[in-house]
Protein backbone atom coordinates (compact mmCIF):
# COMPACT_ATOMS: atom_id res chain seq x y z
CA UNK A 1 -6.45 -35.51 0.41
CA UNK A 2 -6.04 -32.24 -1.75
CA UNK A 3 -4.17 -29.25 0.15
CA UNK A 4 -5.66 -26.10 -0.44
CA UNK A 5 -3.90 -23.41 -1.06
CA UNK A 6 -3.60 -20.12 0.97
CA UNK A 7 -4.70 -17.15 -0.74
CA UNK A 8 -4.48 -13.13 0.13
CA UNK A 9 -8.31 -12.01 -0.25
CA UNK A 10 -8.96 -8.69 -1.52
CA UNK A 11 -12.33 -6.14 -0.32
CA UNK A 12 -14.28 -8.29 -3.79
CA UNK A 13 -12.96 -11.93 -2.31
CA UNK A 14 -14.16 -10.72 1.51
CA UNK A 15 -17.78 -9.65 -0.04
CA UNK A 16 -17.96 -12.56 -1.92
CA UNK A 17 -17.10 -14.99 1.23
CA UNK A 18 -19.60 -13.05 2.93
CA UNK A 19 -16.67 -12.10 5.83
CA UNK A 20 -17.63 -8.26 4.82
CA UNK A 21 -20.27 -6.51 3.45
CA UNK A 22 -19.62 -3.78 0.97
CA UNK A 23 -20.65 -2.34 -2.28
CA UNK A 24 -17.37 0.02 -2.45
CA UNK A 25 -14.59 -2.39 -3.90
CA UNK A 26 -12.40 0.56 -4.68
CA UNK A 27 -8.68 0.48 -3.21
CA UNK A 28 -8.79 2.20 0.06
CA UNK A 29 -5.39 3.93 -0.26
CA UNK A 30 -6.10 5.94 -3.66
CA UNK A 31 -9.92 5.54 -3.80
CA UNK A 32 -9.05 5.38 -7.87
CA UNK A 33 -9.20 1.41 -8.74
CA UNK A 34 -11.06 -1.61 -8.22
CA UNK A 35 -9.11 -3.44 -4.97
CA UNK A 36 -7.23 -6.55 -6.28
CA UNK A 37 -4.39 -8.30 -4.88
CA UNK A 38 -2.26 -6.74 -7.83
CA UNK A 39 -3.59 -3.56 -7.25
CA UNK A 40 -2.82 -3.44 -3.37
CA UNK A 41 0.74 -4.81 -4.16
CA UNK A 42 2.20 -3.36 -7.33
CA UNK A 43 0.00 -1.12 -9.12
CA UNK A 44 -1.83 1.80 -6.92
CA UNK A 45 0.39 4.73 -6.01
CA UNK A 46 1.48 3.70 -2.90
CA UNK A 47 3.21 0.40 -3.59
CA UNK A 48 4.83 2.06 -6.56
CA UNK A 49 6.18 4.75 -4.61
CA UNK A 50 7.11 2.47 -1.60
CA UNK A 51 9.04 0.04 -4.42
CA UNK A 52 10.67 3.09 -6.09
CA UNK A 53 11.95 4.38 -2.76
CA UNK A 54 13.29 0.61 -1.98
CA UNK A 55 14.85 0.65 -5.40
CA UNK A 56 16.32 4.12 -4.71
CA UNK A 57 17.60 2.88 -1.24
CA UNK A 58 19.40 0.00 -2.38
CA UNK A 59 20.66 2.00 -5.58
CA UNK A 60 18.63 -0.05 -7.98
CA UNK A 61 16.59 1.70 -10.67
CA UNK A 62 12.97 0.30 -11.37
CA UNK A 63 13.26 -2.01 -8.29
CA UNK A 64 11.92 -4.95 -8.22
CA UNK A 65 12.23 -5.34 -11.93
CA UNK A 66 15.97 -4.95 -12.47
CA UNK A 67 16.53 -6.72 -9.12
CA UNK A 68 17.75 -10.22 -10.83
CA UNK A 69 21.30 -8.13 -11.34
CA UNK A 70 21.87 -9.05 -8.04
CA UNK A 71 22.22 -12.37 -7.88
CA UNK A 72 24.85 -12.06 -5.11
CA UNK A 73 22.61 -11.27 -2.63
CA UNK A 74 19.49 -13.31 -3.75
CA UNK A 75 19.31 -13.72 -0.22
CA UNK A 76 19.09 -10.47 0.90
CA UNK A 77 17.05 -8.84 -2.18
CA UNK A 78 14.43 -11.95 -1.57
CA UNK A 79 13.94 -10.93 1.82
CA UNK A 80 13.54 -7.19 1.00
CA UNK A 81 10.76 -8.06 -1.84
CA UNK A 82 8.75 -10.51 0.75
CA UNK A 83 9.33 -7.30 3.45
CA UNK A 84 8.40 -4.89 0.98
CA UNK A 85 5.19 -6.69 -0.17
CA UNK A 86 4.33 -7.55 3.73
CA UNK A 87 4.77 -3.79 5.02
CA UNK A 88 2.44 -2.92 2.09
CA UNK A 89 0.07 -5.86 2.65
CA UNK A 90 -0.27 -4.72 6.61
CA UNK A 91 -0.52 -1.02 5.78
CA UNK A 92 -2.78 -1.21 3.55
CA UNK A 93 -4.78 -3.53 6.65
CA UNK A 94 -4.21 -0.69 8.83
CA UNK A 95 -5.73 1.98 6.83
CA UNK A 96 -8.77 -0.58 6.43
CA UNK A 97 -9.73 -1.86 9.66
CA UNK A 98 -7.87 0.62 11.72
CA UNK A 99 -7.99 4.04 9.97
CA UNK A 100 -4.14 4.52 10.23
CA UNK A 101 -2.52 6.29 7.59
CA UNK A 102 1.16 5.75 7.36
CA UNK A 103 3.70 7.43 4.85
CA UNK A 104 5.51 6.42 2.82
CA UNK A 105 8.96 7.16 4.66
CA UNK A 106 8.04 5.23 7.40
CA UNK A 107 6.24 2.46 5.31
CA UNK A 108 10.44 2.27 4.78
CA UNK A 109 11.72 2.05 7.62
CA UNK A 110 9.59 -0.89 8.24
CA UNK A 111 10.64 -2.61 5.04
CA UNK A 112 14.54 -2.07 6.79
CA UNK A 113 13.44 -2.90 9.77
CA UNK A 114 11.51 -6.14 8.61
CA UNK A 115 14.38 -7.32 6.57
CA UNK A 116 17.44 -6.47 8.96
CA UNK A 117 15.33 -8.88 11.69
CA UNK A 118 14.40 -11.47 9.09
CA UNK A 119 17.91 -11.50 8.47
CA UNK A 120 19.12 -11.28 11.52
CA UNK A 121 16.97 -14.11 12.15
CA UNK A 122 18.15 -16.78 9.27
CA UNK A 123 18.69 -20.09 9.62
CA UNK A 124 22.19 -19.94 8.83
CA UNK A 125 22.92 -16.33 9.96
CA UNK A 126 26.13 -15.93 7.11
CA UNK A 127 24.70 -13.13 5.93
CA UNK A 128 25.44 -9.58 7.84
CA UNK A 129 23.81 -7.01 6.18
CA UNK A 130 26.10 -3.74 5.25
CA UNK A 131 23.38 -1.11 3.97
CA UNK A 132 22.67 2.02 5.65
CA UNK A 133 19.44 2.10 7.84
């Protein structure tokens, strides 16, 4: 039996599957671009300036590109990207079906928040964060 995979659907991939109707496919956040998965995640305005302020809060310039420097704490920058792209993923949600706007700076605090609890929460629980929240 094949297994399908799971896949994040985008405004276009909702029309298409006939969950939404819509004729605007343009990114809800900056009204500017077509919505795709990239664009929600790592291209529009808000991601960028969400990832540059994780960057700038773990001292990392052009975060999550330069990330692979620390290799130490795969662990711990892992679970920041997958927090990062989840508070972005669920904003983004929020400002669609809910009208919410949230900024930036607490778009942050979730992505701390997120990852302290995932961590918190790890299977083998070795690792204690020692950042600044």
């Amino acid at each position: 039996m094949e297994r399908r995979r799971r896949q994040v659907t985008d405004k276009d991939g909702a029309g298409k599957k006939g969950v939404i109707q819509t004729s605007n496919t343009l990114c809800p956040v900056c009204k500017y671009k077509q919505e795709t998965v990239e664009h929600i995640l790592i291209t529009c305005f808000m991601s960028k300036t969400l990832w540059w302020m994780v960057g700038a809060w773990l001292g990392v310039k052009d975060f999550p590109v330069s990330w692979r420097f620390l290799r130490r704490r795969k662990k711990v920058v892992n679970c920041i990207v997958m927090a990062t792209l989840w508070i972005i993923w669920s904003s983004r949600n929020e400002k669609v079906f809910k009208v919410v706007q949230i900024s930036n700076a607490r778009r942050l605090e979730q992505v701390q928040e997120c990852t302290l609890l995932w961590m918190s929460h790890s299977q083998n629980g070795e690792l204690e964060p020692k950042w600044r929240i």
